[in-house]
PDB file of N, CA and C in Angstrom:
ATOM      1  N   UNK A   1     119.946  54.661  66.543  1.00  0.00           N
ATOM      2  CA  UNK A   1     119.865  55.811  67.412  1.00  0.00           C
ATOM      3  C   UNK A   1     118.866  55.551  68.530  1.00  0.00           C
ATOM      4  N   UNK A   2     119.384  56.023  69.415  1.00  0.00           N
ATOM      5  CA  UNK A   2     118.697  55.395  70.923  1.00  0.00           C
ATOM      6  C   UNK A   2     117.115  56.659  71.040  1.00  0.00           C
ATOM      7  N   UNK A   3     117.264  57.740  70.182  1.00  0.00           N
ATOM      8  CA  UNK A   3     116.159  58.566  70.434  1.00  0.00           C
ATOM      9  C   UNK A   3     114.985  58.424  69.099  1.00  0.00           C
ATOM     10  N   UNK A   4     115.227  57.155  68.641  1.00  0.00           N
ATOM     11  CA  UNK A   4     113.941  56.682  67.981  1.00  0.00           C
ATOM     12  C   UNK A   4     113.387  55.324  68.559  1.00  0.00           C
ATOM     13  N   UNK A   5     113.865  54.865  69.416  1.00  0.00           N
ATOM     14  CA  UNK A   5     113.347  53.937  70.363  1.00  0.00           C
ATOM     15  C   UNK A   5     111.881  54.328  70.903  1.00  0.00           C
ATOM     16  N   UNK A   6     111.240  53.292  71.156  1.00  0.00           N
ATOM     17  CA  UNK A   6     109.733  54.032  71.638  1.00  0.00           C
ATOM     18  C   UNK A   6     109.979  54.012  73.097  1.00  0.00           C
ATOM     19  N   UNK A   7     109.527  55.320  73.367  1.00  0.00           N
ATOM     20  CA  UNK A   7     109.546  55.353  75.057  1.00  0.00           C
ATOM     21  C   UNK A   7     110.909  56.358  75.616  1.00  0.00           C
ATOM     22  N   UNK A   8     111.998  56.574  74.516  1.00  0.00           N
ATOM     23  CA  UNK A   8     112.955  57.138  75.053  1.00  0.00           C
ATOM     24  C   UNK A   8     112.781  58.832  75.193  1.00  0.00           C
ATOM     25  N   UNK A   9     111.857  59.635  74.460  1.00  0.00           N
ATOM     26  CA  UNK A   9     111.875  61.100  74.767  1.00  0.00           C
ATOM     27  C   UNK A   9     111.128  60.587  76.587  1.00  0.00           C
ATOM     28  N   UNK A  10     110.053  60.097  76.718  1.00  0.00           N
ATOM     29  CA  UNK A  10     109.161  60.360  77.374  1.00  0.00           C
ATOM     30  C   UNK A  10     109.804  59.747  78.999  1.00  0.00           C
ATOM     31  N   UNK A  11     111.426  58.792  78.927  1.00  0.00           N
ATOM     32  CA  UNK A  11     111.938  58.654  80.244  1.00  0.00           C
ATOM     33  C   UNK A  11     112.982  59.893  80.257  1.00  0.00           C
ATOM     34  N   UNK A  12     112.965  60.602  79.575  1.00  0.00           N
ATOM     35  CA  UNK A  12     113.849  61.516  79.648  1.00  0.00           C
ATOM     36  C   UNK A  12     114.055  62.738  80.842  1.00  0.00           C
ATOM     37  N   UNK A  13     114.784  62.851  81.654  1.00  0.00           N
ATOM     38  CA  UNK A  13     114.789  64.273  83.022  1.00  0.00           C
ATOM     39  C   UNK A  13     114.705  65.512  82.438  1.00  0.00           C
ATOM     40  N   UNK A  14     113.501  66.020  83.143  1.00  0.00           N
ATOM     41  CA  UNK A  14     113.764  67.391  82.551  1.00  0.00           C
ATOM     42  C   UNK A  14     114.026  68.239  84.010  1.00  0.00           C
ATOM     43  N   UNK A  15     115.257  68.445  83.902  1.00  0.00           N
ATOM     44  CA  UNK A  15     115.657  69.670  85.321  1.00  0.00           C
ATOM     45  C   UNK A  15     115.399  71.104  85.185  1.00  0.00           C
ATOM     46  N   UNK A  16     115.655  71.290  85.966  1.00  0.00           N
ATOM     47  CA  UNK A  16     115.193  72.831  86.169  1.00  0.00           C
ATOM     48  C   UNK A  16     115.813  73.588  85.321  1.00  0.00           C
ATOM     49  N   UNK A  17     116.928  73.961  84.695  1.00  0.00           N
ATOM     50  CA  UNK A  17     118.024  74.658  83.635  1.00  0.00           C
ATOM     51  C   UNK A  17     117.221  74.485  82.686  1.00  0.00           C
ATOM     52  N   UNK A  18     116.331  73.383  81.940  1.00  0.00           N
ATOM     53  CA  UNK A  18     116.070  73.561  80.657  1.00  0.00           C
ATOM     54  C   UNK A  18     114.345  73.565  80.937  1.00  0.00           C
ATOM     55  N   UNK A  19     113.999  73.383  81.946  1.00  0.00           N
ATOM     56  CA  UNK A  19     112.425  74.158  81.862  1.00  0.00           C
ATOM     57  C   UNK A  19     112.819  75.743  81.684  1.00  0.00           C
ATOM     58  N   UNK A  20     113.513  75.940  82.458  1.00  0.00           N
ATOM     59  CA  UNK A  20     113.738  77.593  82.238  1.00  0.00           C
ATOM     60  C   UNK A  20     113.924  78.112  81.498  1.00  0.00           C
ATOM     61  N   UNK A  21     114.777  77.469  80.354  1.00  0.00           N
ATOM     62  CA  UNK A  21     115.223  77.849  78.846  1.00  0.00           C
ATOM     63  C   UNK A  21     113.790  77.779  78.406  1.00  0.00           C
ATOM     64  N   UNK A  22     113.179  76.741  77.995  1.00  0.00           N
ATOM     65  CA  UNK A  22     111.850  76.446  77.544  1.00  0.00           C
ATOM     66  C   UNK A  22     111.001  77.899  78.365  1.00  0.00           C
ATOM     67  N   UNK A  23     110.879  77.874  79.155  1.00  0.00           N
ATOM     68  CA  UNK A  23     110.100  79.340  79.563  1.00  0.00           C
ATOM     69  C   UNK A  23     110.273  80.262  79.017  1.00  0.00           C
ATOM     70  N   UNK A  24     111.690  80.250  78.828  1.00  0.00           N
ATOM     71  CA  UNK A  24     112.316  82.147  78.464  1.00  0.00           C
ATOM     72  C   UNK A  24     111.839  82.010  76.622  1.00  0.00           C
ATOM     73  N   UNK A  25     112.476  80.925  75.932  1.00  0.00           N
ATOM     74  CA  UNK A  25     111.816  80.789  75.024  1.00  0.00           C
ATOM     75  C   UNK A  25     110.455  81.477  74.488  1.00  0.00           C
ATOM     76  N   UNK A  26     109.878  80.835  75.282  1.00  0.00           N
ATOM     77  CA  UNK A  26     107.887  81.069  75.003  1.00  0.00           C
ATOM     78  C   UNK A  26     107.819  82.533  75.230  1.00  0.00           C
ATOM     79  N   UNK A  27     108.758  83.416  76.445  1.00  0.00           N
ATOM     80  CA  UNK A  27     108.746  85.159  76.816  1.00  0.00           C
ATOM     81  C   UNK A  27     109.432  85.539  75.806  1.00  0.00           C
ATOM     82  N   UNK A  28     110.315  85.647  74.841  1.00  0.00           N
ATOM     83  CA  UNK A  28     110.698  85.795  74.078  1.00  0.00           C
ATOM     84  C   UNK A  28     110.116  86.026  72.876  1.00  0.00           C
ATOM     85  N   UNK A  29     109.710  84.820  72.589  1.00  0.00           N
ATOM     86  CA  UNK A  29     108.631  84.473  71.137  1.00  0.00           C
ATOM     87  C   UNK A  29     107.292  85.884  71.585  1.00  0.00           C
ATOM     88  N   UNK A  30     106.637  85.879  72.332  1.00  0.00           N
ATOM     89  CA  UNK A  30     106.077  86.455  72.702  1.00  0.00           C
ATOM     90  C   UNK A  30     106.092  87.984  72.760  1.00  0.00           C
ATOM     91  N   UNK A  31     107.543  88.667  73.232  1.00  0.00           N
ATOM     92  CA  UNK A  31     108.128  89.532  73.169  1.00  0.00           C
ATOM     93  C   UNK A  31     108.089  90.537  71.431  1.00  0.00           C
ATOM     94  N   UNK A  32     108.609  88.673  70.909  1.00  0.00           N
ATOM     95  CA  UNK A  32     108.859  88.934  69.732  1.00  0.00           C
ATOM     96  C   UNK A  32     107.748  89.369  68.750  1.00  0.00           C
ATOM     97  N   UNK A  33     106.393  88.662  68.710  1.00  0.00           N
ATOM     98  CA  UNK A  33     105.388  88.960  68.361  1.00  0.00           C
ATOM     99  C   UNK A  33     104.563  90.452  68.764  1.00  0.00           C
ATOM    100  N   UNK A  34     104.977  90.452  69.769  1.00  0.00           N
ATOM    101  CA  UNK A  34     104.763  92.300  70.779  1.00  0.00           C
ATOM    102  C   UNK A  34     105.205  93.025  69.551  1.00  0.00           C
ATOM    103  N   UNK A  35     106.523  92.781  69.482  1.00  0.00           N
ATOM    104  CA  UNK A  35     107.061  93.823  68.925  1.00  0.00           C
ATOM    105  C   UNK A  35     106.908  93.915  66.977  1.00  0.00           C
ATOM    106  N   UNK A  36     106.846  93.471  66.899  1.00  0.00           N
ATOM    107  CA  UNK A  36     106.352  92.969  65.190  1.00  0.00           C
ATOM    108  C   UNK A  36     104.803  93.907  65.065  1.00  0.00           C
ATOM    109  N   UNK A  37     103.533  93.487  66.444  1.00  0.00           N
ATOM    110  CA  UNK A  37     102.520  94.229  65.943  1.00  0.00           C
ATOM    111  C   UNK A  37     102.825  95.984  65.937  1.00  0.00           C
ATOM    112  N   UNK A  38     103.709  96.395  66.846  1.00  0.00           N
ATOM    113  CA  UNK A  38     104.009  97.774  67.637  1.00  0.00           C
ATOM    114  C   UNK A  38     104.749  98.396  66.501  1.00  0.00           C
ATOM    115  N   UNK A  39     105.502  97.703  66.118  1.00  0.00           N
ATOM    116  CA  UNK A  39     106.934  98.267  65.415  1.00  0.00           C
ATOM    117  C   UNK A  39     106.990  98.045  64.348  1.00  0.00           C
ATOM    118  N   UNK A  40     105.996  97.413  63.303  1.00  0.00           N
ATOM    119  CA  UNK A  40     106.495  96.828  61.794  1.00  0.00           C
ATOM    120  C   UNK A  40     107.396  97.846  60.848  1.00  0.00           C
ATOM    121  N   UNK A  41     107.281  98.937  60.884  1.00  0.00           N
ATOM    122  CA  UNK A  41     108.293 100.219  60.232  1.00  0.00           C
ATOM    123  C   UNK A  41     109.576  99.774  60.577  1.00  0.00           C
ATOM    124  N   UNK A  42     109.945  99.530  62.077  1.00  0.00           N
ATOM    125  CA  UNK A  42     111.268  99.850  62.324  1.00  0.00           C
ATOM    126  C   UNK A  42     112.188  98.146  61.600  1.00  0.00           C
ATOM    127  N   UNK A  43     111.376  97.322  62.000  1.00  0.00           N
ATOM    128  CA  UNK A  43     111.613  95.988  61.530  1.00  0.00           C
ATOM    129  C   UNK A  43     111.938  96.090  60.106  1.00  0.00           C
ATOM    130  N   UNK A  44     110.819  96.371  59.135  1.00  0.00           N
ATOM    131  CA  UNK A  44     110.779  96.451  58.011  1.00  0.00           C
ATOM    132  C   UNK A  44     112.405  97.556  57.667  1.00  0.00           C
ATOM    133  N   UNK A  45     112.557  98.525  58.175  1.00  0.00           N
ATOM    134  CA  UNK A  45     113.749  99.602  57.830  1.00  0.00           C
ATOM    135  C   UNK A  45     114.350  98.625  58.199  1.00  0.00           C
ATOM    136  N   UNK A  46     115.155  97.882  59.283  1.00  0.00           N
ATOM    137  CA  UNK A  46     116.133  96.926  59.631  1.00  0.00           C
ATOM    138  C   UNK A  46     116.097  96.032  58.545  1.00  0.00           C
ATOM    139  N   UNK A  47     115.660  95.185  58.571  1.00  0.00           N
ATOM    140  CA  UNK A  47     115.340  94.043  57.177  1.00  0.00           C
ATOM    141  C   UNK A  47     115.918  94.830  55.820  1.00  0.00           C
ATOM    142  N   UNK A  48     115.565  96.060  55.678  1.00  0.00           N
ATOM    143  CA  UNK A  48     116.021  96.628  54.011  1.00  0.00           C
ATOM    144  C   UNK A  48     117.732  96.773  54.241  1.00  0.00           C
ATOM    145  N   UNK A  49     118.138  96.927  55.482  1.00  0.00           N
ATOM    146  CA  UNK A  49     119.306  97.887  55.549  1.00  0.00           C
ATOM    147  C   UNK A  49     120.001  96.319  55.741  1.00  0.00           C
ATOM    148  N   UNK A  50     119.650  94.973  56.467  1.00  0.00           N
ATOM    149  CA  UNK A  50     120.234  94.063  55.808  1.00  0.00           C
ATOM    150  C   UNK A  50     120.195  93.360  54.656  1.00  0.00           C
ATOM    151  N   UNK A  51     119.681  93.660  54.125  1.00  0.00           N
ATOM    152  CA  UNK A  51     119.368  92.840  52.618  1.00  0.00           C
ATOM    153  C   UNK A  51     120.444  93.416  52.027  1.00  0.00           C
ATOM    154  N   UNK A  52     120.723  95.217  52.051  1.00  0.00           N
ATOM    155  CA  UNK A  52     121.501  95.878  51.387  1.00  0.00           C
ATOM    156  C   UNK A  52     122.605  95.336  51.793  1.00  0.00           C
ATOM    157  N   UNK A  53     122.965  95.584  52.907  1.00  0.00           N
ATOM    158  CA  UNK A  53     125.000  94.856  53.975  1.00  0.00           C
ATOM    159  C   UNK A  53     124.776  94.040  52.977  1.00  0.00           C
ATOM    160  N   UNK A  54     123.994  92.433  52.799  1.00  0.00           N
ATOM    161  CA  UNK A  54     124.286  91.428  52.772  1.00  0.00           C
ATOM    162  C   UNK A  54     124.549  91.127  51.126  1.00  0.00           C
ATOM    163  N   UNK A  55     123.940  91.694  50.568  1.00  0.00           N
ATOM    164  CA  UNK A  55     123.925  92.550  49.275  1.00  0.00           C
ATOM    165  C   UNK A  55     125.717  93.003  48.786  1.00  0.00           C
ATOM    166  N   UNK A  56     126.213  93.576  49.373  1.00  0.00           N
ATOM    167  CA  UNK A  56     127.071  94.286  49.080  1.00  0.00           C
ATOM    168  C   UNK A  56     128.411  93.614  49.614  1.00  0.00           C
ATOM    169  N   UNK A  57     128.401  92.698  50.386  1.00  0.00           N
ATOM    170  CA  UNK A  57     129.358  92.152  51.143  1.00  0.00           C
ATOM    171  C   UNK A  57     129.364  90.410  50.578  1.00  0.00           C
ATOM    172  N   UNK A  58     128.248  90.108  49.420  1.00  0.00           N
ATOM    173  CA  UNK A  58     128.623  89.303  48.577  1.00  0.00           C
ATOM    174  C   UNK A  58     129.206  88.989  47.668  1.00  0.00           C
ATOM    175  N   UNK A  59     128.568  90.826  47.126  1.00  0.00           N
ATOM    176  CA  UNK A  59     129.555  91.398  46.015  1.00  0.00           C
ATOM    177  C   UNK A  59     130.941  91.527  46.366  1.00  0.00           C
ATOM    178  N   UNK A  60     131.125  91.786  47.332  1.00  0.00           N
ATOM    179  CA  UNK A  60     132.924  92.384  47.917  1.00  0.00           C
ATOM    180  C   UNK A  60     133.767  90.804  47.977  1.00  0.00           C
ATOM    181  N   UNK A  61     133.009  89.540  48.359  1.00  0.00           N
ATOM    182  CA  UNK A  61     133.749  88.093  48.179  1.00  0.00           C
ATOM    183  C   UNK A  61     133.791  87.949  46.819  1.00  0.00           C
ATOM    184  N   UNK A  62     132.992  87.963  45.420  1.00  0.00           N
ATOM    185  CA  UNK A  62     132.777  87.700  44.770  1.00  0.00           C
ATOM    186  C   UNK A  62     134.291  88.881  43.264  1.00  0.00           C
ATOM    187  N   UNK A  63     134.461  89.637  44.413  1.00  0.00           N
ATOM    188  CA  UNK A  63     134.913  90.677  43.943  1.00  0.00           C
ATOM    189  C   UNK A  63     134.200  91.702  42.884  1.00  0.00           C
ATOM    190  N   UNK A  64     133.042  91.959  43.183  1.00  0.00           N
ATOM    191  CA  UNK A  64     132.296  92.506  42.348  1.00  0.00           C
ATOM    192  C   UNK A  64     132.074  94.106  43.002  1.00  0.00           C
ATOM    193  N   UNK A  65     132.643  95.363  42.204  1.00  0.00           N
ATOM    194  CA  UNK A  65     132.271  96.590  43.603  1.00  0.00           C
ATOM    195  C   UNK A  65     131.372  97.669  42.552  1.00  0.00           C
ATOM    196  N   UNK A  66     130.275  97.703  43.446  1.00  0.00           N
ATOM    197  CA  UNK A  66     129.224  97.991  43.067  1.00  0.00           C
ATOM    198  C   UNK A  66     129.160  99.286  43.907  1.00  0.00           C
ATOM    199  N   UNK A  67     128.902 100.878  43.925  1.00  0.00           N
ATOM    200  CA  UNK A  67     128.625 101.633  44.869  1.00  0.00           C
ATOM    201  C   UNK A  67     127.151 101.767  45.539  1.00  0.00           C
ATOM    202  N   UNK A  68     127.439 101.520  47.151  1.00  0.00           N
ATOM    203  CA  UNK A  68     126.449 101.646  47.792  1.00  0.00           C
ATOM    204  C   UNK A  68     124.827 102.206  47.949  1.00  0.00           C
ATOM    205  N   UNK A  69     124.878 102.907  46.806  1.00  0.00           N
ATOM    206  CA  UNK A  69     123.665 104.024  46.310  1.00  0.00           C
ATOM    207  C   UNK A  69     122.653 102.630  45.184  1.00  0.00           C
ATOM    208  N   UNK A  70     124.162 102.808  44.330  1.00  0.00           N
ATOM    209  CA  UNK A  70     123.094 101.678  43.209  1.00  0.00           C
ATOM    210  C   UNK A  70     123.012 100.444  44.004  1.00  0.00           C
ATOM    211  N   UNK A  71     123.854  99.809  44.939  1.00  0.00           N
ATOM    212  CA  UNK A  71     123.142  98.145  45.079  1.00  0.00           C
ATOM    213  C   UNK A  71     121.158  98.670  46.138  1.00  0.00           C
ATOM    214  N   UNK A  72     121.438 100.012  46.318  1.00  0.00           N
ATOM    215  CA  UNK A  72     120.175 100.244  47.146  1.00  0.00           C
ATOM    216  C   UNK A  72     119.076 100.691  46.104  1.00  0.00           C
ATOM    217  N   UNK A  73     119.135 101.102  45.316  1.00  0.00           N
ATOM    218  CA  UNK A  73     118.051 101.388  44.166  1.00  0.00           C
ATOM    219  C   UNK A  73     117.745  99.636  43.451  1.00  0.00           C
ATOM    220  N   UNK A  74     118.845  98.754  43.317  1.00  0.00           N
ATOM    221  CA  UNK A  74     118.940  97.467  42.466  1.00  0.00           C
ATOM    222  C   UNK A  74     117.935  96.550  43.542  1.00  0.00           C
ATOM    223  N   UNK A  75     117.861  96.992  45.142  1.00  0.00           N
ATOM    224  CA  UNK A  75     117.533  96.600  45.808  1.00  0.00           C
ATOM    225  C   UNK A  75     115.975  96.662  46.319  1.00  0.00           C
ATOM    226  N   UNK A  76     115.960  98.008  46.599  1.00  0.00           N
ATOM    227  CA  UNK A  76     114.648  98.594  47.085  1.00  0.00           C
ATOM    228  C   UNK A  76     113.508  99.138  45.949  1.00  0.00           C
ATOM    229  N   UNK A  77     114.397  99.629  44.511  1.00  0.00           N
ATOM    230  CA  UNK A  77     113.415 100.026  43.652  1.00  0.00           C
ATOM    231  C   UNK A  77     113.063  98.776  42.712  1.00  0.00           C
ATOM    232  N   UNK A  78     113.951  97.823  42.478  1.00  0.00           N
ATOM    233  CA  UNK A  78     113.520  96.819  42.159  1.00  0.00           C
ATOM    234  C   UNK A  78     113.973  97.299  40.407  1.00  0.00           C
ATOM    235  N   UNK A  79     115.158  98.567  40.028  1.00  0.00           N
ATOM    236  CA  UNK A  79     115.602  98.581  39.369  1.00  0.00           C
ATOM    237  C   UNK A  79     116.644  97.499  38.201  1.00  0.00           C
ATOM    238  N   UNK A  80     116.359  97.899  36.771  1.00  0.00           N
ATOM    239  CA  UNK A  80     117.196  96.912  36.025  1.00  0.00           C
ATOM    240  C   UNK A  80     118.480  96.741  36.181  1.00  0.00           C
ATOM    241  N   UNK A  81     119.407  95.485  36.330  1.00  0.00           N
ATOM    242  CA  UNK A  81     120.914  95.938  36.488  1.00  0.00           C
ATOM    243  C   UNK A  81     121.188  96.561  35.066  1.00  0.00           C
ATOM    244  N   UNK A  82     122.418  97.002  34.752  1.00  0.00           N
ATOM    245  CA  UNK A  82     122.703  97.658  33.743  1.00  0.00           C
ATOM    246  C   UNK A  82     123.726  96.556  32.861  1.00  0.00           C
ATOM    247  N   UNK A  83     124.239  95.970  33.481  1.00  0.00           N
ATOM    248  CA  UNK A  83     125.448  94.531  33.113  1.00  0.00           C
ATOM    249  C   UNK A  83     125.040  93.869  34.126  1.00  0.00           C
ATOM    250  N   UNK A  84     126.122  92.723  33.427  1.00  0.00           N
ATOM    251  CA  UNK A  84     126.397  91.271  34.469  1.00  0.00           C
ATOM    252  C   UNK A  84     127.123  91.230  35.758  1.00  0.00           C
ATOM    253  N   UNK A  85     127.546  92.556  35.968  1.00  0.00           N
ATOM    254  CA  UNK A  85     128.293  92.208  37.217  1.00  0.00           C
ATOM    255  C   UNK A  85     127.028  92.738  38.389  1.00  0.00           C
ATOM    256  N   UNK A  86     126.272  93.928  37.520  1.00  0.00           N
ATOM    257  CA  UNK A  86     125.068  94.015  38.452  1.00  0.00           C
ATOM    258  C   UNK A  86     124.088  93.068  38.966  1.00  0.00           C
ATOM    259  N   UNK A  87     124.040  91.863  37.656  1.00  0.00           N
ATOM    260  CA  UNK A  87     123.053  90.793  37.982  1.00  0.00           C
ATOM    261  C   UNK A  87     123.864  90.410  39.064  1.00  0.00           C
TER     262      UNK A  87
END
């Protein structure tokens, strides 16, 4: 591979299209950190409400149907399943 050669990152062009990416990047990340100190509630509610989708839409490939109430108690209360299809 030609990009473990010594010397090959460092002849490499960097044009204007991907400094800019690299910029927006760093405003972004940044953005992102903004919003994490401001907002941790709303993040944290987002994060539960995917765990649950992702939760429930494993079960639905798996063919396993679980109602939406209990995979959120199995989820958030950290409740016992009751059977194996709950595990």
């Amino acid at each position: 591979m030609l990009s473990f050669e010594e010397g090959f990152i460092e002849s490499q062009q960097l044009n204007q299209r991907l400094l800019q990416t690299i910029r927006l990047l760093g405003e972004y990340k940044g953005k992102q950190e903004l919003f994490k100190q401001q907002a941790p509630q709303v993040l944290g509610t987002l994060r539960q409400a995917a765990v649950i989708q992702s939760t429930e839409s494993s079960n639905r490939i798996e063919g396993i149907t679980v109602p939406r109430e209990r995979i959120k108690k199995l989820v958030t209360e950290k409740t016992t399943p009751r059977d194996r299809s709950e595990q």
